[in-house]
N, C-alpha and C. Protein backbone atom coordinates (compact mmCIF):
# COMPACT_ATOMS: atom_id res chain seq x y z
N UNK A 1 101.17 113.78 93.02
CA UNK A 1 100.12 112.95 93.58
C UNK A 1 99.80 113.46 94.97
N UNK A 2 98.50 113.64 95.32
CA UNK A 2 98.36 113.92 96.68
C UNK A 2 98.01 112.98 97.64
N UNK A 3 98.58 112.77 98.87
CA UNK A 3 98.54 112.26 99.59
C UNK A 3 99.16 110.95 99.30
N UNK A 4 100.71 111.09 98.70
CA UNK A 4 101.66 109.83 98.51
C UNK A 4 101.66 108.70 99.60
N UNK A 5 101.76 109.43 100.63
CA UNK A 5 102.50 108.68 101.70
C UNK A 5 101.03 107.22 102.14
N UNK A 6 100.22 107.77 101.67
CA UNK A 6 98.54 106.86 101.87
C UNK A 6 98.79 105.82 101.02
N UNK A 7 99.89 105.43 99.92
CA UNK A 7 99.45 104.97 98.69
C UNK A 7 100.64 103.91 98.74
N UNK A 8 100.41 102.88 98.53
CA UNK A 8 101.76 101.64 97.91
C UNK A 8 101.09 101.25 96.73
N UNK A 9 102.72 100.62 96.25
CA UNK A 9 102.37 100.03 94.53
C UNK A 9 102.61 98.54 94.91
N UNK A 10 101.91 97.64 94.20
CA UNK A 10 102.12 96.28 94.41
C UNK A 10 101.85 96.15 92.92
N UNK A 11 102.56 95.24 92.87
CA UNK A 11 103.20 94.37 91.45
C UNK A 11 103.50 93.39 91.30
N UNK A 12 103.37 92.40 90.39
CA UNK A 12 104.41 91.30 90.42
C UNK A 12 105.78 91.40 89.71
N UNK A 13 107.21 91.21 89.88
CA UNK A 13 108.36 91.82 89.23
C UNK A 13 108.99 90.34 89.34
N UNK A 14 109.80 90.27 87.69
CA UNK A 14 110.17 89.10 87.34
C UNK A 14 112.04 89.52 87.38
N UNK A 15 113.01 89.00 88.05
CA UNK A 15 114.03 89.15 88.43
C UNK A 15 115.14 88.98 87.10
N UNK A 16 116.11 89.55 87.30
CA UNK A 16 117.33 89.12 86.03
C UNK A 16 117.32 87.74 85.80
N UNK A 17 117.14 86.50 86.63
CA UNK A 17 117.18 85.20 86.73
C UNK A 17 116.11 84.63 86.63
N UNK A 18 114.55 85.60 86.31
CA UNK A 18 113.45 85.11 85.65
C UNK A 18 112.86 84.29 87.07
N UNK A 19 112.90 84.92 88.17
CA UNK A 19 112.25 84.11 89.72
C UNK A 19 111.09 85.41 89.24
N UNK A 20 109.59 84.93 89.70
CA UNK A 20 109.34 85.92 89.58
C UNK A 20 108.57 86.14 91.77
N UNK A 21 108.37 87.42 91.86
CA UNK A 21 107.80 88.08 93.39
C UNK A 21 106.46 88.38 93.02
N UNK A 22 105.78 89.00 93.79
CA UNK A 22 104.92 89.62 94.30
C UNK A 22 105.24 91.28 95.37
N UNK A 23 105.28 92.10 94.84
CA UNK A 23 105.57 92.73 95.52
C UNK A 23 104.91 93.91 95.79
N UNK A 24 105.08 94.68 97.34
CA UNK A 24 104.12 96.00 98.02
C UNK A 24 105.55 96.89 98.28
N UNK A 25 105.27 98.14 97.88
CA UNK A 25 106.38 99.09 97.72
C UNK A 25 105.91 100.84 97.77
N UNK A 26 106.84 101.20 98.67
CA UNK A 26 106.69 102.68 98.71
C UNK A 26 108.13 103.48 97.84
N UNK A 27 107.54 103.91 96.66
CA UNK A 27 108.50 104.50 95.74
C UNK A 27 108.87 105.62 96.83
N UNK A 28 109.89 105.76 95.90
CA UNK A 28 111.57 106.65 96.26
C UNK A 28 111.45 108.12 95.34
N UNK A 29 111.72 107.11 94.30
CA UNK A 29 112.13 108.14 93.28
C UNK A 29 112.62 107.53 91.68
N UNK A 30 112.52 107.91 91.13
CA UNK A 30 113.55 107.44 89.75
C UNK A 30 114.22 107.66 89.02
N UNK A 31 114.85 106.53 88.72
CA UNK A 31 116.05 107.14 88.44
C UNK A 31 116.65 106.19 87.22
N UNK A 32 116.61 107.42 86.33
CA UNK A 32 116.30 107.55 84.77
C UNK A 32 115.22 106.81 84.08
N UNK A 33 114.45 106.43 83.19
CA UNK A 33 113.70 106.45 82.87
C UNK A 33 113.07 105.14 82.21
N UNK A 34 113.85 103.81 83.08
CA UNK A 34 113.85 102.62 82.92
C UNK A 34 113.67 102.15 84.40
N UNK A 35 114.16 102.76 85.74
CA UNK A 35 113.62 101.78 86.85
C UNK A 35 113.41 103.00 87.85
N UNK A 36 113.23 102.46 88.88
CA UNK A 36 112.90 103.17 90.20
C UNK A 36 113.41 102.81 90.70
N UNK A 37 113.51 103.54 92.52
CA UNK A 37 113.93 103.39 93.67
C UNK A 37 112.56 103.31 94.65
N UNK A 38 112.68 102.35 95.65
CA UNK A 38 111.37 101.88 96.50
C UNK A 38 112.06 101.17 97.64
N UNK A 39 110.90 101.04 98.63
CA UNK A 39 110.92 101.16 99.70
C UNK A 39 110.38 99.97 99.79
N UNK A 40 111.15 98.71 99.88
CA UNK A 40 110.37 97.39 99.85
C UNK A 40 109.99 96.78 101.05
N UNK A 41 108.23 96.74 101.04
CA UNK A 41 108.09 96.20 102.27
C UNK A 41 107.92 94.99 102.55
N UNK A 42 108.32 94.11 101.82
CA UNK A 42 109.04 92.66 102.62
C UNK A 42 110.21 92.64 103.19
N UNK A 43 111.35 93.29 102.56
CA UNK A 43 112.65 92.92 103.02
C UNK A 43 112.68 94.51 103.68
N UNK A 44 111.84 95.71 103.94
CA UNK A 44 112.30 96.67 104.55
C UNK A 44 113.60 97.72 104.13
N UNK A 45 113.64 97.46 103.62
CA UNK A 45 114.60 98.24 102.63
C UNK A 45 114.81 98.62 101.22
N UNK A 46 115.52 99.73 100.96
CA UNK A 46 115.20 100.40 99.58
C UNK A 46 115.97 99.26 98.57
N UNK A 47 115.09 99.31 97.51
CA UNK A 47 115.53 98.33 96.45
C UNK A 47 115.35 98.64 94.94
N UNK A 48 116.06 98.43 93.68
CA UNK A 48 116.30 99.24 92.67
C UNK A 48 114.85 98.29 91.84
N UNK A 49 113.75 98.72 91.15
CA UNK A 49 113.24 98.09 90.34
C UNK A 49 113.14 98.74 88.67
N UNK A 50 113.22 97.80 88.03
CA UNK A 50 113.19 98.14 86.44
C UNK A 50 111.80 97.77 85.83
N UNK A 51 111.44 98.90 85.58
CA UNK A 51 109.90 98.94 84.95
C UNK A 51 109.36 98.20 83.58
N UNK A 52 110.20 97.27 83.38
CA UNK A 52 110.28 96.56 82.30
C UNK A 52 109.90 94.98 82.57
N UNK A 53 110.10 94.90 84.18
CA UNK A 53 109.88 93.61 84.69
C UNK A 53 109.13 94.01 85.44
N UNK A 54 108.36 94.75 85.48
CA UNK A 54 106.88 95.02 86.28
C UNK A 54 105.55 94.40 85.04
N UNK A 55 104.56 93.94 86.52
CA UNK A 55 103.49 93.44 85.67
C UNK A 55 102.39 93.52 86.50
N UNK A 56 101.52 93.80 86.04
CA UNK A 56 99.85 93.99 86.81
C UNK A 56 99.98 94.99 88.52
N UNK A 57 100.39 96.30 87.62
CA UNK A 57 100.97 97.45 88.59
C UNK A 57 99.22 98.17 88.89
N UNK A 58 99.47 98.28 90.30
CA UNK A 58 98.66 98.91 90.79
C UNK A 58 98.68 99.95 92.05
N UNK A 59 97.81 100.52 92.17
CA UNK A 59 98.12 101.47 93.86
C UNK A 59 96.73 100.58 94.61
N UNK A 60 97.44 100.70 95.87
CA UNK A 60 96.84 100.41 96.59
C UNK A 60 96.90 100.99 98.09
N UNK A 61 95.88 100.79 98.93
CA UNK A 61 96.01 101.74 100.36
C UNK A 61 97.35 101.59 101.43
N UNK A 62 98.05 102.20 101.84
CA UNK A 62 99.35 101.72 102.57
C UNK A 62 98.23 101.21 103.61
N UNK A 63 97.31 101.32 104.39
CA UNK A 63 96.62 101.14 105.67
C UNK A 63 96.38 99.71 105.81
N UNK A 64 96.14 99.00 104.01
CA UNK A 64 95.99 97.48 103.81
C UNK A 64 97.06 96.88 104.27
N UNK A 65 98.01 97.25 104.56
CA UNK A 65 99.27 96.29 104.52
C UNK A 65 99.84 97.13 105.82
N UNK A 66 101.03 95.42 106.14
CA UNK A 66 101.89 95.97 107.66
C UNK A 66 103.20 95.08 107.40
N UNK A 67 103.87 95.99 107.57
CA UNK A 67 105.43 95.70 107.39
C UNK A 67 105.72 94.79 108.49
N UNK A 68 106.71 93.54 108.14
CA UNK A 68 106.92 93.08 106.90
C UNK A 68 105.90 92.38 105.93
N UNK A 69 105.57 92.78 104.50
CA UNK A 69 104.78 92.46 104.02
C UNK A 69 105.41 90.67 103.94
N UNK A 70 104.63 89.66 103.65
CA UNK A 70 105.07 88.08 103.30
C UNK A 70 105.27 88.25 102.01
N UNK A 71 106.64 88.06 101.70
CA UNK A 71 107.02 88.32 99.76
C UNK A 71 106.17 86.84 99.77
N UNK A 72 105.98 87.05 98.57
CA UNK A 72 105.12 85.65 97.71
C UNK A 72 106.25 85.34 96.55
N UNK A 73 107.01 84.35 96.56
CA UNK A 73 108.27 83.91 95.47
C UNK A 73 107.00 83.12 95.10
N UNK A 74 106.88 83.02 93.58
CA UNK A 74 106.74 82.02 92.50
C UNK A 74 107.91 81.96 91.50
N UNK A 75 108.47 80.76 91.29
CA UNK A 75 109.53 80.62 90.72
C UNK A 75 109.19 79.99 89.04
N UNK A 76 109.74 80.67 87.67
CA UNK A 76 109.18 80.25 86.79
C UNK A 76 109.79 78.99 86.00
């Protein structure tokens, strides 16, 4: 992809305990072929996600957003 570093993914991701987030993220990397590694910008730190509990994935401009992003908890 060119020009990664321009680009975050925001998603909503539903947790092992079924809470679900809102979330803005600068991928890592992945690792194997069920989740990723990202750069979460609410809590500022790298965090493991499983692409299985991702939903309404998109890119969007890093320039839109400023760390710390406000996580959005909806709880189901």
């Amino acid at each position: 992809m060119q020009q990664s570093d321009d680009l975050v993914v925001e998603f909503d991701y539903r947790d092992a305990k079924g809470a679900s987030t809102h979330r803005v993220v600068s991928p890592i990397r992945f690792l194997g072929s069920d989740r990723f590694l990202a750069l979460c910008l609410s809590r500022e730190e790298p965090r493991q996600f499983y692409l299985a509990r991702c939903q309404n994935v998109r890119l969007a401009r890093a320039a839109d957003f400023l760390m710390p992003v406000i996580l959005d908890v909806t709880h189901a």
